[in-house]
N, C-alpha and C. Protein backbone atom coordinates (compact mmCIF):
# COMPACT_ATOMS: atom_id res chain seq x y z
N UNK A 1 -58.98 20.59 -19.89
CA UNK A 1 -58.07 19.62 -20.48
C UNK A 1 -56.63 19.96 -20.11
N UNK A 2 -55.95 19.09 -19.95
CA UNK A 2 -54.39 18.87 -19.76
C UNK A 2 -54.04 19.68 -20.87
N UNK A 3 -52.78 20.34 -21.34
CA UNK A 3 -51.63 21.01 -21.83
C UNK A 3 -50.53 19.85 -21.94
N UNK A 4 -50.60 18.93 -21.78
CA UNK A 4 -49.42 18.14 -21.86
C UNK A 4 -49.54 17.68 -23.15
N UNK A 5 -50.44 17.65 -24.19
CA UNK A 5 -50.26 16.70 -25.57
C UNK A 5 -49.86 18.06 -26.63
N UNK A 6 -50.08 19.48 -25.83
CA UNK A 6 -50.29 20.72 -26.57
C UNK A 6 -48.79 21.77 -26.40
N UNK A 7 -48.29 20.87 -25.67
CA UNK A 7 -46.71 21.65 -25.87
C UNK A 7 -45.53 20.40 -26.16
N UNK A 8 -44.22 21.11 -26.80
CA UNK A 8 -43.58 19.84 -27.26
C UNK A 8 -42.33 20.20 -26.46
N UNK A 9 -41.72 19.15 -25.86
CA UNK A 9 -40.55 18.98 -24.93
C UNK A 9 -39.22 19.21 -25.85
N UNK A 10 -38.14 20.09 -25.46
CA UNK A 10 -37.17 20.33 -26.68
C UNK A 10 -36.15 19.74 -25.39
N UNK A 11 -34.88 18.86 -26.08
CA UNK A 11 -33.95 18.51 -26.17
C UNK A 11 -32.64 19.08 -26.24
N UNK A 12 -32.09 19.88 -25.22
CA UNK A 12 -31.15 20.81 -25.69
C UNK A 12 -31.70 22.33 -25.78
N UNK A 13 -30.95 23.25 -25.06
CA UNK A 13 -31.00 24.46 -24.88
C UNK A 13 -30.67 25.22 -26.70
N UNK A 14 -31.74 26.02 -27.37
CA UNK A 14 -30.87 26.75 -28.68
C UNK A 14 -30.93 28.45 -28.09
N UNK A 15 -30.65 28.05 -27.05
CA UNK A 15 -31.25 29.70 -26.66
C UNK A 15 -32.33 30.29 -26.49
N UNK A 16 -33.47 29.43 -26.14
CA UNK A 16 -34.77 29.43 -25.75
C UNK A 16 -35.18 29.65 -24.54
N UNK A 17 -35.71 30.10 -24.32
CA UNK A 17 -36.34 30.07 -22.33
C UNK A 17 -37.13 29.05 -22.08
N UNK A 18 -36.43 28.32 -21.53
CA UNK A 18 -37.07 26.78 -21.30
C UNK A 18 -37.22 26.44 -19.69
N UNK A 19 -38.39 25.62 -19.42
CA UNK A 19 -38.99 25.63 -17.96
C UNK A 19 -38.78 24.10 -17.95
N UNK A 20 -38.13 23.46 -17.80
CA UNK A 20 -38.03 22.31 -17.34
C UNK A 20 -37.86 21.25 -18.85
N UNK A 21 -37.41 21.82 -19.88
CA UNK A 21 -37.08 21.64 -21.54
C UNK A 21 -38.52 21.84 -22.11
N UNK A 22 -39.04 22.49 -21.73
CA UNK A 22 -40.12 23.21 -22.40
C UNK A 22 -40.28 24.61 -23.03
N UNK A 23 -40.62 24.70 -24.54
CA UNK A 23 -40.51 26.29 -24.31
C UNK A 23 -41.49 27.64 -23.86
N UNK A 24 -41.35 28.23 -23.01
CA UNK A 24 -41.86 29.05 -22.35
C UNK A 24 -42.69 29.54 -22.70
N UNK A 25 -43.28 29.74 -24.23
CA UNK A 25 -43.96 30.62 -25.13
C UNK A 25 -44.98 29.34 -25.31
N UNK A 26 -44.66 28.47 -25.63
CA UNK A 26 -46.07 27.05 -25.71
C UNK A 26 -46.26 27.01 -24.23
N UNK A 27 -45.63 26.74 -23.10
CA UNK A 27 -46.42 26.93 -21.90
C UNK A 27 -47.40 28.15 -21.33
N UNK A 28 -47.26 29.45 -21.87
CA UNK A 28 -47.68 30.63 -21.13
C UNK A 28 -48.90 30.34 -22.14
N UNK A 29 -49.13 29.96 -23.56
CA UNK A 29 -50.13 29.80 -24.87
C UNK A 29 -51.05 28.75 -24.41
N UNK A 30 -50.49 27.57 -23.94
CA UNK A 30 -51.40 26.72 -23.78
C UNK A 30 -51.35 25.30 -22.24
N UNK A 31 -50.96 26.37 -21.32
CA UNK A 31 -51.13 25.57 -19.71
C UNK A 31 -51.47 26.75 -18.92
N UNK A 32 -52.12 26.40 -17.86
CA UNK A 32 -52.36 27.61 -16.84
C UNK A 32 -51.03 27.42 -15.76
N UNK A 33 -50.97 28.15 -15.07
CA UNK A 33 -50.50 28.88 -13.93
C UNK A 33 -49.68 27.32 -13.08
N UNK A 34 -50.76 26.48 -12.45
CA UNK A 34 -50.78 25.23 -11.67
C UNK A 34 -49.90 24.21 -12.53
N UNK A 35 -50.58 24.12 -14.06
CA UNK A 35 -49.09 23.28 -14.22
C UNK A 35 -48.14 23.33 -14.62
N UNK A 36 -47.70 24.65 -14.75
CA UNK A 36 -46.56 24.80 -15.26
C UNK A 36 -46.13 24.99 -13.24
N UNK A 37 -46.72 24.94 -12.56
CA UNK A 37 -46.26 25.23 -11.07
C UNK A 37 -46.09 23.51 -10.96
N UNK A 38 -46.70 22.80 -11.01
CA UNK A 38 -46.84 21.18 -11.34
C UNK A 38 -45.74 20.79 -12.11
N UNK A 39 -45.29 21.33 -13.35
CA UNK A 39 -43.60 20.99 -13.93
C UNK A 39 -42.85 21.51 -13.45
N UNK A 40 -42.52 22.40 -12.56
CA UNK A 40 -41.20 22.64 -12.50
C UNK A 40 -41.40 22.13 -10.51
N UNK A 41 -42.37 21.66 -10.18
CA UNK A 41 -42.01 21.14 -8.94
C UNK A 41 -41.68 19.61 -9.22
N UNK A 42 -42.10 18.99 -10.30
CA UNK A 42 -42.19 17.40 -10.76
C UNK A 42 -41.59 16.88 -12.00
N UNK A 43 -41.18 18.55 -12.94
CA UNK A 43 -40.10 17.75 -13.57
C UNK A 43 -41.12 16.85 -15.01
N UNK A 44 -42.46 17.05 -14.39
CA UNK A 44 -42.97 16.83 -15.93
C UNK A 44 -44.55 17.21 -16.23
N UNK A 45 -44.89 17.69 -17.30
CA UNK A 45 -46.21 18.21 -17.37
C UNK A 45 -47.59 17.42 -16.51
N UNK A 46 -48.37 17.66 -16.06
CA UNK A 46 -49.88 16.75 -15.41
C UNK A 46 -50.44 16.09 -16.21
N UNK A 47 -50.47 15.10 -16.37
CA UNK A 47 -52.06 14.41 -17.43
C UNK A 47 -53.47 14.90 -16.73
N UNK A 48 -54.09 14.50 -17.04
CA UNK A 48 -55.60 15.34 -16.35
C UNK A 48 -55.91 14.55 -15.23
N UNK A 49 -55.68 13.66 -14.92
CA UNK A 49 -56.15 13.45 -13.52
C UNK A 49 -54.89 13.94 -12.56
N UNK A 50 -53.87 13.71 -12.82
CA UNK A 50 -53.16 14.42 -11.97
C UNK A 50 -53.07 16.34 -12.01
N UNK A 51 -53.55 16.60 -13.38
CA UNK A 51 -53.84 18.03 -13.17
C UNK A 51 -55.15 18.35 -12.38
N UNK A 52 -55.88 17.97 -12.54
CA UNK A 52 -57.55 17.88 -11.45
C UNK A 52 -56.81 17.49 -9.69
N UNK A 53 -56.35 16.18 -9.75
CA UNK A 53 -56.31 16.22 -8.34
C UNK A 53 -55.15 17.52 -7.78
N UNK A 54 -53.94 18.26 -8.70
CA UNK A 54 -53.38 19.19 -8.48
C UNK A 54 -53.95 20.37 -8.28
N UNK A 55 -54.90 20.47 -8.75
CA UNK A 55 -55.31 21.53 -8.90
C UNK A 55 -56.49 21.61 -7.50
N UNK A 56 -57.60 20.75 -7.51
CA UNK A 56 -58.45 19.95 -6.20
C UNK A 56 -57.47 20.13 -4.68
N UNK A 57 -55.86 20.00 -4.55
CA UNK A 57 -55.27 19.87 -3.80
C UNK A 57 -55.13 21.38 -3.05
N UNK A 58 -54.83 22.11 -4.30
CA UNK A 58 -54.38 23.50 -4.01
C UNK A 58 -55.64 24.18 -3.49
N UNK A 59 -56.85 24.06 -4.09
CA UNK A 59 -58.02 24.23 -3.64
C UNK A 59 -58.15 24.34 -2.37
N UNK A 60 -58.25 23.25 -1.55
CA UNK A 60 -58.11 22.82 -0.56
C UNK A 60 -57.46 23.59 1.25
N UNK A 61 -56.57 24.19 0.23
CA UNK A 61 -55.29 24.39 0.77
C UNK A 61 -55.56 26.09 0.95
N UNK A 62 -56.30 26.90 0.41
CA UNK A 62 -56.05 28.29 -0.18
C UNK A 62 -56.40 29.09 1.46
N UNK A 63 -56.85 28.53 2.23
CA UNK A 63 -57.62 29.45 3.30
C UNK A 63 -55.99 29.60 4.33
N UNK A 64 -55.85 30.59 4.97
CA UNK A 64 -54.89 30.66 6.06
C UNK A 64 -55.99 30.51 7.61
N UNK A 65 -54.53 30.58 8.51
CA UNK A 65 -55.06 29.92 9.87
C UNK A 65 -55.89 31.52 10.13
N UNK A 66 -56.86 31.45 10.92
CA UNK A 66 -57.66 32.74 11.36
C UNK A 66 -56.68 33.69 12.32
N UNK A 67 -55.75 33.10 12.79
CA UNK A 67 -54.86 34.14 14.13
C UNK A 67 -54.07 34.52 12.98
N UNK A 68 -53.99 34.21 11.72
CA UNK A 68 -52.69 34.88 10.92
C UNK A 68 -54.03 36.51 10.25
N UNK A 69 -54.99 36.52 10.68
CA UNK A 69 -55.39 37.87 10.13
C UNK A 69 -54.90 38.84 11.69
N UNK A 70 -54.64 38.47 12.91
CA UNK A 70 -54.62 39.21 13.52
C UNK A 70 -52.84 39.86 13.30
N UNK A 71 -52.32 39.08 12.58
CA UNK A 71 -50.32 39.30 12.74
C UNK A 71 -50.69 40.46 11.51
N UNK A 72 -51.65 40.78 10.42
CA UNK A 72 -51.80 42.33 9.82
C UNK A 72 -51.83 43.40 10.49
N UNK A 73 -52.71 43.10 11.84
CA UNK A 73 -52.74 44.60 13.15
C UNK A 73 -51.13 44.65 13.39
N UNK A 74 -50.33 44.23 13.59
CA UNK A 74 -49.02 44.16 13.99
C UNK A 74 -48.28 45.51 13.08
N UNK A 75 -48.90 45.22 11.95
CA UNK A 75 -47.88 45.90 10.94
C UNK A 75 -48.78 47.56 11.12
N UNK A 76 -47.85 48.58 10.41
CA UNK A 76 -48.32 49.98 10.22
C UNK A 76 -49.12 50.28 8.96
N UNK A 77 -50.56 50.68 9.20
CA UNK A 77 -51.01 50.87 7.89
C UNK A 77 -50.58 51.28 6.57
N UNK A 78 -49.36 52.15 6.85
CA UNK A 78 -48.46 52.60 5.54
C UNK A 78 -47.59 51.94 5.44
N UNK A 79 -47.55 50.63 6.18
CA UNK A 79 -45.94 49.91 5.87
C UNK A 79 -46.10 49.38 4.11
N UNK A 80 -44.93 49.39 3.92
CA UNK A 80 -44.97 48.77 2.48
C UNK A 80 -45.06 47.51 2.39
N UNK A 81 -45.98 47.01 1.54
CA UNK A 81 -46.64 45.59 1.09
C UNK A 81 -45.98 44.54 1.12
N UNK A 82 -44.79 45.14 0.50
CA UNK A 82 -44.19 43.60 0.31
C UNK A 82 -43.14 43.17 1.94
N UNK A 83 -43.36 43.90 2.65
CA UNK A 83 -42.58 43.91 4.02
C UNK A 83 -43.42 43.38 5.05
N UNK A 84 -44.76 43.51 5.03
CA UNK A 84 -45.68 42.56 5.03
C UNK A 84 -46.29 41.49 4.86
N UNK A 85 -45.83 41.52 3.26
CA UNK A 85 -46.25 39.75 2.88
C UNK A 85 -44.92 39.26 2.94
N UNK A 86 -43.95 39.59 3.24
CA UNK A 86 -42.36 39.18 3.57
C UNK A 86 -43.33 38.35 5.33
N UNK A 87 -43.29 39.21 6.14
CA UNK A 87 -43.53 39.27 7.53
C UNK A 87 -44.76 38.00 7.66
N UNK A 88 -45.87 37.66 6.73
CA UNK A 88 -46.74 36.99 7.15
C UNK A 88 -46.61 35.84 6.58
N UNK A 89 -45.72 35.60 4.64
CA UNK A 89 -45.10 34.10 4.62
C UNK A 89 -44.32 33.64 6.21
N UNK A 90 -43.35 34.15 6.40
CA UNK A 90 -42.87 33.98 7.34
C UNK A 90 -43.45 33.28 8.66
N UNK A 91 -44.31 33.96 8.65
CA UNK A 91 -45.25 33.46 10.43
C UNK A 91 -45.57 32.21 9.57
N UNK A 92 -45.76 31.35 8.43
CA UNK A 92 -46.45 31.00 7.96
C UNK A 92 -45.88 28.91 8.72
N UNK A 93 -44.20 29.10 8.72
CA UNK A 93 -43.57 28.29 9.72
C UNK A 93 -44.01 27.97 11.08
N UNK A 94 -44.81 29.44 12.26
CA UNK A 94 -45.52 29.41 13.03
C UNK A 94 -46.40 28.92 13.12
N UNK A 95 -47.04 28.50 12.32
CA UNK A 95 -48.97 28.35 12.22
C UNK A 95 -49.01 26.79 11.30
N UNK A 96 -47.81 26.52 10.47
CA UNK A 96 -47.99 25.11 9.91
C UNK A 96 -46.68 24.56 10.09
N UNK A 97 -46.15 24.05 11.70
CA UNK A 97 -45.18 23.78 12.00
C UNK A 97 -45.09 22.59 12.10
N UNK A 98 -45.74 21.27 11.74
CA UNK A 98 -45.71 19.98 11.29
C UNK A 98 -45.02 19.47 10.43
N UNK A 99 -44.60 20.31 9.35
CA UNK A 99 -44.04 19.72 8.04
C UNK A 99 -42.46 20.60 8.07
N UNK A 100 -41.43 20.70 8.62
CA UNK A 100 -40.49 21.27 8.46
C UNK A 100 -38.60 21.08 7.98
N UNK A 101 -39.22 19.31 8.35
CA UNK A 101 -37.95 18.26 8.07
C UNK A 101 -38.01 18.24 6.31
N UNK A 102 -37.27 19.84 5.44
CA UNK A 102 -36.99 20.22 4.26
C UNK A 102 -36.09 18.72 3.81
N UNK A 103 -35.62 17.80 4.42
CA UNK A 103 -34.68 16.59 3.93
C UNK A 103 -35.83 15.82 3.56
N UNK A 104 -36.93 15.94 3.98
CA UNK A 104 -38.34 14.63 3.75
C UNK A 104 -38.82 15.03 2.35
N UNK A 105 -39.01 14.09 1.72
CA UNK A 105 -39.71 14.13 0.28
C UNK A 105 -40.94 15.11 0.93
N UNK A 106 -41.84 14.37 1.79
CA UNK A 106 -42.93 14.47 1.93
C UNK A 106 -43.55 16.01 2.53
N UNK A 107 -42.50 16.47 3.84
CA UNK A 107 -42.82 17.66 4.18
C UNK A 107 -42.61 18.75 3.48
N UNK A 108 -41.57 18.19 1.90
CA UNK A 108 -41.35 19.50 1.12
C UNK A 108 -42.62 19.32 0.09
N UNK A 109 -43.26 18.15 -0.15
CA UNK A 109 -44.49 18.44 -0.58
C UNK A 109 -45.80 19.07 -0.21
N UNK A 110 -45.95 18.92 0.89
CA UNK A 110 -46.70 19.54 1.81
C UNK A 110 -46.63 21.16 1.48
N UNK A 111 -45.32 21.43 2.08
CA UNK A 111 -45.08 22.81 2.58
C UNK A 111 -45.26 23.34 0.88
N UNK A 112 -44.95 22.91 -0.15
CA UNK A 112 -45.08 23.42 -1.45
C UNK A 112 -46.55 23.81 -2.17
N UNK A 113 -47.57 22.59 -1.68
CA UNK A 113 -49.20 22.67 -1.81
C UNK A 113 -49.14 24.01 -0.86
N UNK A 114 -48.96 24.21 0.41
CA UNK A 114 -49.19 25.57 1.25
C UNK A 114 -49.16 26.23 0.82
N UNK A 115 -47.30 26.60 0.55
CA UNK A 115 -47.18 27.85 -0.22
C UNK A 115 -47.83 28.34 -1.33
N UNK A 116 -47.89 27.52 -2.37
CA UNK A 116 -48.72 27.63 -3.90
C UNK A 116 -50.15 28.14 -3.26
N UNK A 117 -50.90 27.47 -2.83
CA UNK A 117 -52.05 27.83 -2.26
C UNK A 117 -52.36 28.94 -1.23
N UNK A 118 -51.36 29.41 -0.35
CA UNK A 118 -51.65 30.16 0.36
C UNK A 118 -51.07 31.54 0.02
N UNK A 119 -50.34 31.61 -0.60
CA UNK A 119 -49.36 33.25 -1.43
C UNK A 119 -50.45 33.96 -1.79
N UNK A 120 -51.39 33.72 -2.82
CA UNK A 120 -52.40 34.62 -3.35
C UNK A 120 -53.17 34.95 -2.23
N UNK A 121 -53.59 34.03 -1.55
CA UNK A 121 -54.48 34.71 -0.30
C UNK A 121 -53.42 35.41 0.99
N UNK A 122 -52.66 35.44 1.42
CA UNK A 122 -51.80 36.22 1.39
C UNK A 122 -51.56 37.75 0.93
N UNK A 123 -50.82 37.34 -0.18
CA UNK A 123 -50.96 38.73 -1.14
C UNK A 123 -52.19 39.58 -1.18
N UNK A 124 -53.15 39.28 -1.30
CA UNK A 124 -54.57 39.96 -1.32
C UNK A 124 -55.04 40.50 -0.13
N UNK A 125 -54.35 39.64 1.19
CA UNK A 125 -55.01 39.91 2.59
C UNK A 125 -54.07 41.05 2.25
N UNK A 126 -52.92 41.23 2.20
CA UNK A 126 -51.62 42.51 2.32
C UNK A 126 -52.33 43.45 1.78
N UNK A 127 -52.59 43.02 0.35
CA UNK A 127 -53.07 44.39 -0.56
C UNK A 127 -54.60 45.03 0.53
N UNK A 128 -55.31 44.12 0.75
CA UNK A 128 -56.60 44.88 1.04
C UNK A 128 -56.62 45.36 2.62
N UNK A 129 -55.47 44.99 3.30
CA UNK A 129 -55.19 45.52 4.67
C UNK A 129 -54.63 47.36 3.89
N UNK A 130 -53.38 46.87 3.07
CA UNK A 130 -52.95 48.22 2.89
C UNK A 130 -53.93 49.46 2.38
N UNK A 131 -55.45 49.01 1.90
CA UNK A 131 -56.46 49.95 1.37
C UNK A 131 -57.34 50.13 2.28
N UNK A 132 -57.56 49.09 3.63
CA UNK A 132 -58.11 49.68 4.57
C UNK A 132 -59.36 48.59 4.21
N UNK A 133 -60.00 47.60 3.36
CA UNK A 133 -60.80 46.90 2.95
C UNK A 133 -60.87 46.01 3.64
N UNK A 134 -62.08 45.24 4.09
CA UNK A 134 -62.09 43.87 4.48
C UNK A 134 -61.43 42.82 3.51
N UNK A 135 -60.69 41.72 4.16
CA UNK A 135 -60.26 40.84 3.69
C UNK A 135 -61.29 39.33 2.96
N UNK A 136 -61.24 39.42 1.70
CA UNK A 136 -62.20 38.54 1.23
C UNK A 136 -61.63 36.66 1.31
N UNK A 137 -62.48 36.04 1.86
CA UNK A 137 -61.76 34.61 2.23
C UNK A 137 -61.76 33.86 0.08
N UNK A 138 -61.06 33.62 0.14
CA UNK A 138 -60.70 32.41 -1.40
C UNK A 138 -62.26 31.91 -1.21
N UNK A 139 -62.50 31.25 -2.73
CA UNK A 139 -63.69 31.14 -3.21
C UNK A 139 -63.17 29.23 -3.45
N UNK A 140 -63.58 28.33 -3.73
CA UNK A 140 -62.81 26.61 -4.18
C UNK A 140 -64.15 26.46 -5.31
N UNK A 141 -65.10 27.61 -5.99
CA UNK A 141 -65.47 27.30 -7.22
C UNK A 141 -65.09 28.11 -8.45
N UNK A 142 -63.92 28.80 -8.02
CA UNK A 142 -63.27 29.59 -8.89
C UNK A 142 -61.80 29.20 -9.40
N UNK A 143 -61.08 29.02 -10.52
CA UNK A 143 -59.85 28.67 -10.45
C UNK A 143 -59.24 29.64 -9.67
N UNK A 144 -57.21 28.97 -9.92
CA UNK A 144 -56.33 29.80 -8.91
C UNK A 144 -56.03 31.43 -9.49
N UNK A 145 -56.49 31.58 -10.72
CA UNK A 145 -56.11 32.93 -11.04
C UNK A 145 -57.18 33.77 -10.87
N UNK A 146 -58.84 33.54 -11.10
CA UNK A 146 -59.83 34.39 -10.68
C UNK A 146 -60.45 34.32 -9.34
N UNK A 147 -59.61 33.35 -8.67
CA UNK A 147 -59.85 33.39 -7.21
C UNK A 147 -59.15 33.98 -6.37
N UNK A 148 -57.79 34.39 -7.22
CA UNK A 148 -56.48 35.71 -6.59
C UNK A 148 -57.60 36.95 -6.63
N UNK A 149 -58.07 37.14 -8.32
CA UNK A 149 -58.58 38.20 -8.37
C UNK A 149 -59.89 38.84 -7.29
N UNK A 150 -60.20 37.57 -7.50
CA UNK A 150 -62.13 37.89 -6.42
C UNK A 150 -61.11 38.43 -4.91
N UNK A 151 -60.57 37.80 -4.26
CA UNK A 151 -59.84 38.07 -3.40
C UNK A 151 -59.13 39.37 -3.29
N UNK A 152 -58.34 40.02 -4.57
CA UNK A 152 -57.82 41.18 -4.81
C UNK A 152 -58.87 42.34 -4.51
N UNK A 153 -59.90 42.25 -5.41
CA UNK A 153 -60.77 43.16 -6.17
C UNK A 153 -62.04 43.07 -5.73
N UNK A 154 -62.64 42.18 -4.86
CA UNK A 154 -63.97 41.41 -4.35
C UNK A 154 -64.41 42.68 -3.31
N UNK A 155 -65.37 42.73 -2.64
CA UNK A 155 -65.73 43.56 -1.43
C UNK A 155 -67.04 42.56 -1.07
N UNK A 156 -67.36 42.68 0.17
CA UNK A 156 -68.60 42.26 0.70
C UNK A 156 -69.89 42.48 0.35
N UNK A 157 -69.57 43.71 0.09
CA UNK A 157 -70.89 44.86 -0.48
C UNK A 157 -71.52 43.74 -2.15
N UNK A 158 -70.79 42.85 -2.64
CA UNK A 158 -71.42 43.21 -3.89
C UNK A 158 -70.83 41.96 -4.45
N UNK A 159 -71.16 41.08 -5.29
CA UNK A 159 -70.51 39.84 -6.09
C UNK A 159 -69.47 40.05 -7.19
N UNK A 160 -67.90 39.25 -6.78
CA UNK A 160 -67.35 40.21 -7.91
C UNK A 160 -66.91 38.71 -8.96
N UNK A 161 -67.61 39.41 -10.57
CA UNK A 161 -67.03 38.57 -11.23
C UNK A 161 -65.76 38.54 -12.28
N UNK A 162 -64.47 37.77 -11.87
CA UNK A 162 -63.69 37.66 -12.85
C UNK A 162 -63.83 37.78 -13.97
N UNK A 163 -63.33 39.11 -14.88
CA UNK A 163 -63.00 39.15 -16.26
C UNK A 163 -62.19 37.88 -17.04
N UNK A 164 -62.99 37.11 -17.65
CA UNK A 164 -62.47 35.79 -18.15
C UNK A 164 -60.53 36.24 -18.85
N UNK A 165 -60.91 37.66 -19.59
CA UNK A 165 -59.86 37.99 -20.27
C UNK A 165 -58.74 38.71 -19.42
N UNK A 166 -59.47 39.12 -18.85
CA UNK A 166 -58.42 39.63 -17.29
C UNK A 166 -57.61 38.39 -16.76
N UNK A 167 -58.51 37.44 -16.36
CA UNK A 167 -57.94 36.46 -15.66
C UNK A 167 -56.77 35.83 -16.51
N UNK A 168 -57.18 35.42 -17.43
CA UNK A 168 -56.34 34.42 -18.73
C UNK A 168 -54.71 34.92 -18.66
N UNK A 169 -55.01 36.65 -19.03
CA UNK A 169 -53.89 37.74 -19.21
C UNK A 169 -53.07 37.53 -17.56
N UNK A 170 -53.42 37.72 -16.62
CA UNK A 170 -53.19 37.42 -14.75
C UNK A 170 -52.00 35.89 -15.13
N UNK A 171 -52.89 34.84 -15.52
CA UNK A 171 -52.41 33.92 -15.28
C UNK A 171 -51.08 33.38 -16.53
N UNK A 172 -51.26 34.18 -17.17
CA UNK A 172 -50.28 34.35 -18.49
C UNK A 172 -48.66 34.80 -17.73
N UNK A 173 -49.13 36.29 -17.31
CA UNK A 173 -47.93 36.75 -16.19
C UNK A 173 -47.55 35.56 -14.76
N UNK A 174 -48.17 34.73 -14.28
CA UNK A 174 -48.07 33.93 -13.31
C UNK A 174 -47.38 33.22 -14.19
N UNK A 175 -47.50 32.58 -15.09
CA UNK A 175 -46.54 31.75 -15.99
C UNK A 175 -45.32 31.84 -16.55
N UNK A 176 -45.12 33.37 -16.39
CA UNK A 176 -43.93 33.84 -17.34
C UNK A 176 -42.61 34.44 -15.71
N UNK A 177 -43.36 34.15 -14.64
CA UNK A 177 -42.72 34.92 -13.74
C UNK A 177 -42.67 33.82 -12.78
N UNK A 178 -42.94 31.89 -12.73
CA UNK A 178 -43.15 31.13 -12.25
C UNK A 178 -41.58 30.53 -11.48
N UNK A 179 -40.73 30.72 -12.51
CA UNK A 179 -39.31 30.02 -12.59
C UNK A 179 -38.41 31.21 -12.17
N UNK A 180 -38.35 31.17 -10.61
CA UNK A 180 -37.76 32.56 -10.44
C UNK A 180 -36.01 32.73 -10.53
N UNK A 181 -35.67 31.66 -11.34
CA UNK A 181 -34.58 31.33 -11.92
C UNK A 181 -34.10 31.83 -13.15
N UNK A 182 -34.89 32.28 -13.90
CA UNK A 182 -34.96 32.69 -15.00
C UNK A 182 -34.49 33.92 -14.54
């Protein structure tokens, strides 16, 4: 179910941490990750079909191009992580160079489904290059927060299942760390 009938829109800043006049504490309580990523790209909460097809979209979207696992050999096994996932968003202009006219409504929608969708798999390829692990491909019957995790924490060897309470807690922090404005 949608979060949009379950948080209330405030009017005026009282010194609250507010995401788009929402307060931050009813969004992290009762929306996941996607729409509060869905309000502050649109400016207003999802109703459920637009949270389903948002969410269906990102889905979609989660796999990277196959030559972007070879730009990890590039880097030094001890390089630090985030100099890495610095280095492979980046190529990320290389590999989805269709959408780049940032003045177009449309290519900044595009490039925004990418990013949202492709960061966690990303991040996970970084983390499990830096441990020396095979890289686990995104799962599209798992949501976006236990499908970071399967990806994080997953191995070939063995089926890994998301801690419901793990995940919830994951996507709680994705919520509170969404608005990098704050």
């Amino acid at each position: 179910a949608s979060c949009q009938s379950k948080v209330a829109f405030i009017d005026g800043d009282k010194g609250e941490l507010l995401y788009r006049g929402y307060p931050i504490e009813q969004l992290a309580e009762s929306c996941n990750f996607l729409e509060v990523a869905y309000l502050l790209k649109n400016g207003e909460l999802p109703n459920q079909t637009q949270k389903t097809t948002f969410e269906q979209t990102i889905k979609k979207h989660t796999m990277v191009h196959e030559q972007m696992v070879r730009f990890f050999q590039g880097f030094r096994r001890d390089a630090h992580p985030m100099a890495v996932m610095v280095g492979v968003v980046g190529a990320l202009a290389a590999f989805y160079h269709d959408v780049t006219d940032f003045a177009d409504p449309a290519d900044r929608d595009v490039s925004f489904v990418r990013l949202v969708a492709k960061l966690p798999t990303i991040v996970a390829m970084t983390y499990k290059y830096n441990m020396g692990q095979p890289f686990m491909y995104p799962r599209n019957d798992l949501d976006y927060t236990a499908n970071f995790m399967h990806m994080m924490f997953g191995t070939p060897c063995e089926e890994y299942k998301p801690n419901p309470v793990l995940s919830r807690a994951l996507d709680i922090i994705f919520t509170l760390h969404a608005d990098h404005e704050q």
